[in-house]
C-alpha atoms as a PDB file:
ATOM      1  CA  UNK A   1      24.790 -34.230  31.994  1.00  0.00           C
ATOM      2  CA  UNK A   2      25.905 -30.440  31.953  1.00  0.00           C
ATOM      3  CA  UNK A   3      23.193 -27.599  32.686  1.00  0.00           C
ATOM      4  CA  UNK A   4      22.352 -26.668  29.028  1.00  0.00           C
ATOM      5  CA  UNK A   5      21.532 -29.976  28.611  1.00  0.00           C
ATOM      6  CA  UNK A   6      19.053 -30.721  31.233  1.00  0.00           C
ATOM      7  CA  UNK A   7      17.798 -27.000  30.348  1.00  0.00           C
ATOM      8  CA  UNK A   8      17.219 -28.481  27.111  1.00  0.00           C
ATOM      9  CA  UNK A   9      15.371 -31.425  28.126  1.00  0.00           C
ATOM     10  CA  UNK A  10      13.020 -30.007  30.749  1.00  0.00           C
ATOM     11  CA  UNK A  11      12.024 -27.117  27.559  1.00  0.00           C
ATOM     12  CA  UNK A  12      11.305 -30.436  25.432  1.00  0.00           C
ATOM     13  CA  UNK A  13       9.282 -31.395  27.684  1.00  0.00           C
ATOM     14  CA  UNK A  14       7.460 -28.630  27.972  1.00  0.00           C
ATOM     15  CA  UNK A  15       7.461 -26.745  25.404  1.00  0.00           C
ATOM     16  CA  UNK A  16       7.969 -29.525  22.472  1.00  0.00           C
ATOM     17  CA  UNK A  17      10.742 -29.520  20.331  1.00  0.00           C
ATOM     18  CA  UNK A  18      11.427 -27.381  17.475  1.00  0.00           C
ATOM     19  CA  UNK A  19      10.573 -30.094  14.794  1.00  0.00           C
ATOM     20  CA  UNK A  20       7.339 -30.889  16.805  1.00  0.00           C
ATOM     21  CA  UNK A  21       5.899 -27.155  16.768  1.00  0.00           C
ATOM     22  CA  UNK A  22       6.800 -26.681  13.186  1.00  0.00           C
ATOM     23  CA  UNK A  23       4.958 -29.561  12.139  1.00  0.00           C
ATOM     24  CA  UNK A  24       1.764 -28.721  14.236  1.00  0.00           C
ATOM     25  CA  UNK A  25       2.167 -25.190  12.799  1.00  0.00           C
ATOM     26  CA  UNK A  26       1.999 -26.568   9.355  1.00  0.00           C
ATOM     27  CA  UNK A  27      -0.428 -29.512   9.960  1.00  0.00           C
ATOM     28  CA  UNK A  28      -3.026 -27.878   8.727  1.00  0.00           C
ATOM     29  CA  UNK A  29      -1.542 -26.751   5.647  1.00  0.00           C
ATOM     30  CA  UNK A  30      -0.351 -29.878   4.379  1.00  0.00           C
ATOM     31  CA  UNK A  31      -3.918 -31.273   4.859  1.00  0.00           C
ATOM     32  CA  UNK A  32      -5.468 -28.954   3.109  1.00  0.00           C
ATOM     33  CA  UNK A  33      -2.971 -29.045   0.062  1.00  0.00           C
ATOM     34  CA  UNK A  34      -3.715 -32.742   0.088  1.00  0.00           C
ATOM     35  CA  UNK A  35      -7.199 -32.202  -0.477  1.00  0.00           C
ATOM     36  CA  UNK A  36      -6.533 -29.904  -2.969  1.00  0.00           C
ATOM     37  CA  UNK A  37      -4.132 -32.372  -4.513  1.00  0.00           C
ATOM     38  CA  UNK A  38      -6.907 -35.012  -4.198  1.00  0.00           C
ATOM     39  CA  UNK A  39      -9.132 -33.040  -5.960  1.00  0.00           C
ATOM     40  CA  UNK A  40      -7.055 -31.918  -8.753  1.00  0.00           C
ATOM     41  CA  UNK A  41      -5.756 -35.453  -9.433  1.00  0.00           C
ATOM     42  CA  UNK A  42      -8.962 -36.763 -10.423  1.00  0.00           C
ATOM     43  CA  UNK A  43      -9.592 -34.243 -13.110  1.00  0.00           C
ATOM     44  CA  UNK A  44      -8.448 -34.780 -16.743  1.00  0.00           C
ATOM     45  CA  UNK A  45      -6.100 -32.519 -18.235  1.00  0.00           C
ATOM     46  CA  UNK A  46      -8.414 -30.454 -20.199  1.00  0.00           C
ATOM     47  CA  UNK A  47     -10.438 -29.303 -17.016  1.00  0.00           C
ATOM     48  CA  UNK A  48      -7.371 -28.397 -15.662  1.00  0.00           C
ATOM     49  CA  UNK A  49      -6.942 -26.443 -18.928  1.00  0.00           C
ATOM     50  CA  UNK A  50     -10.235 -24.963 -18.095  1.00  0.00           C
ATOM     51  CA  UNK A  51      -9.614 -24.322 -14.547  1.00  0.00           C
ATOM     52  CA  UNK A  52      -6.491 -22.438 -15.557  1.00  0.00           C
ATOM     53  CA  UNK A  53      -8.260 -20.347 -18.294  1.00  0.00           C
ATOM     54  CA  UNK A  54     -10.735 -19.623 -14.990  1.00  0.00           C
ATOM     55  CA  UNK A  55      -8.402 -18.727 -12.641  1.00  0.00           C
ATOM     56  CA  UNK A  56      -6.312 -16.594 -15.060  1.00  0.00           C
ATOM     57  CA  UNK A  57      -9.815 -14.274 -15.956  1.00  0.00           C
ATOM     58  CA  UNK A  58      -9.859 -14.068 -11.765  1.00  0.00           C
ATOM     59  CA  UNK A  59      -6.213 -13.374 -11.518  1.00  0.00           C
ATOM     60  CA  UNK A  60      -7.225 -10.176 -14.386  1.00  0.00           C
ATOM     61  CA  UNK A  61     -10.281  -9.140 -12.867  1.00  0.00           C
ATOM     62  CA  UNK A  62      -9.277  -8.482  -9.635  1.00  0.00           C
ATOM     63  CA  UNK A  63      -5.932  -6.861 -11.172  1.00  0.00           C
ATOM     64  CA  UNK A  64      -7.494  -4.862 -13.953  1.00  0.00           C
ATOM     65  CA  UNK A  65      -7.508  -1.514 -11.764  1.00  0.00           C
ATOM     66  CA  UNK A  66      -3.404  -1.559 -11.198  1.00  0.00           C
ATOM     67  CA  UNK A  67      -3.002  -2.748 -14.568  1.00  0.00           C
ATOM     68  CA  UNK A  68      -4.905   0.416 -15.922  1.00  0.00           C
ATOM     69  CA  UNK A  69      -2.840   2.717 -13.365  1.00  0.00           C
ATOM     70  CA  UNK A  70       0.155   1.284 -13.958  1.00  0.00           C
ATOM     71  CA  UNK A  71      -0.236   2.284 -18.135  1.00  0.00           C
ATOM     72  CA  UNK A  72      -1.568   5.732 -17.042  1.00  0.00           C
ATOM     73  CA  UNK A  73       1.543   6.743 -15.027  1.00  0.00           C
ATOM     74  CA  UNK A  74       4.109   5.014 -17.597  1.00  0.00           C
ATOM     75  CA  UNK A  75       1.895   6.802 -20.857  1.00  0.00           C
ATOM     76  CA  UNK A  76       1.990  10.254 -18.459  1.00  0.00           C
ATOM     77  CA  UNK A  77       5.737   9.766 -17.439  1.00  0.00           C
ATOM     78  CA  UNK A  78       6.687   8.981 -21.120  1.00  0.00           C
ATOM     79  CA  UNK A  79       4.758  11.768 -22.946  1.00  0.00           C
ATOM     80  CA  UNK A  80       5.060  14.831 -20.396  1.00  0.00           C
ATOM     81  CA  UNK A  81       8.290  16.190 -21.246  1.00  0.00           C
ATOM     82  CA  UNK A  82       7.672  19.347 -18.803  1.00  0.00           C
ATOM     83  CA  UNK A  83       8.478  16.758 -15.770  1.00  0.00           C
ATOM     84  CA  UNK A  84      11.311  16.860 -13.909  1.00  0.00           C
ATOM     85  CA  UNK A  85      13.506  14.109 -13.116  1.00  0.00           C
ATOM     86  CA  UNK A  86      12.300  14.304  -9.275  1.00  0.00           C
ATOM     87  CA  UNK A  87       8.811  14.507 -10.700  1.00  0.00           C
ATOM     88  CA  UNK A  88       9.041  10.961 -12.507  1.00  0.00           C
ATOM     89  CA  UNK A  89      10.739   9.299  -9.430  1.00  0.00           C
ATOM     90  CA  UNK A  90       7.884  10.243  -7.797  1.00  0.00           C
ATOM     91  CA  UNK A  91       5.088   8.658 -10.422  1.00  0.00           C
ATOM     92  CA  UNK A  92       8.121   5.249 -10.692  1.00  0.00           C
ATOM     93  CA  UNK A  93       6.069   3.979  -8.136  1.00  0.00           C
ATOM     94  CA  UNK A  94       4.811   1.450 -11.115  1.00  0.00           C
ATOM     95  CA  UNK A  95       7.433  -1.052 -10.163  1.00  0.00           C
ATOM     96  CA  UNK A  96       5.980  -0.536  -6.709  1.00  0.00           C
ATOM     97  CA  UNK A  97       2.286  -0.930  -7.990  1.00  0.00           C
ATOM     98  CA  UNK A  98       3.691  -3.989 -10.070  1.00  0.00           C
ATOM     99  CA  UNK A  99       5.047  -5.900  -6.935  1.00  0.00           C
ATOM    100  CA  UNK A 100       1.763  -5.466  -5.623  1.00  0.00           C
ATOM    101  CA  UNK A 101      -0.153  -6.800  -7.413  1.00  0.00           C
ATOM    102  CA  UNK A 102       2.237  -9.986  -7.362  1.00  0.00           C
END
């Protein structure tokens, strides 16, 4: 057995392999998507409808305020004519805005 290979083995040992951290890493995700999954499978379809037609009103609320910048700067870079080109790169920070609220 050459060096790197023994080096290898004695970081298995104590350190775990890659495969073995990545799965204790994401452990606890998996088991809570499978409660979620769980959950969601014993629904019918129309209260997922419902839950979709909830979670869409969230996704709005809590994205209303961008939303209403976002048409403020495009209505102000769109009607002010007396702007400048460096003056609208400035307000493009929509896409920016946009991205965030993604």
């Amino acid at each position: 057995m050459d060096a790197s290979g023994l080096l290898s083995k004695v970081l298995k040992t104590f350190v775990g392999s890659k495969t073995d951290r990545d799965y204790k890493e994401l452990s606890p995700i998996i088991d809570e998507v499978a409660i979620h999954f769980n959950t969601y499978a014993t629904i019918s379809n129309d209260e997922l409808r419902a839950k979709t037609i909830t979670l869409k009103a969230k996704i709005a609320e809590k994205t209303k305020a961008k939303d209403d910048e976002i048409v403020t700067l495009k209505a102000q870079t769109d009607s002010d004519l007396t702007l400048s080109i460096n003056d609208k790169e400035a307000i493009y920070f929509i896409n920016l805005l946009k991205n965030d609220i993604i």
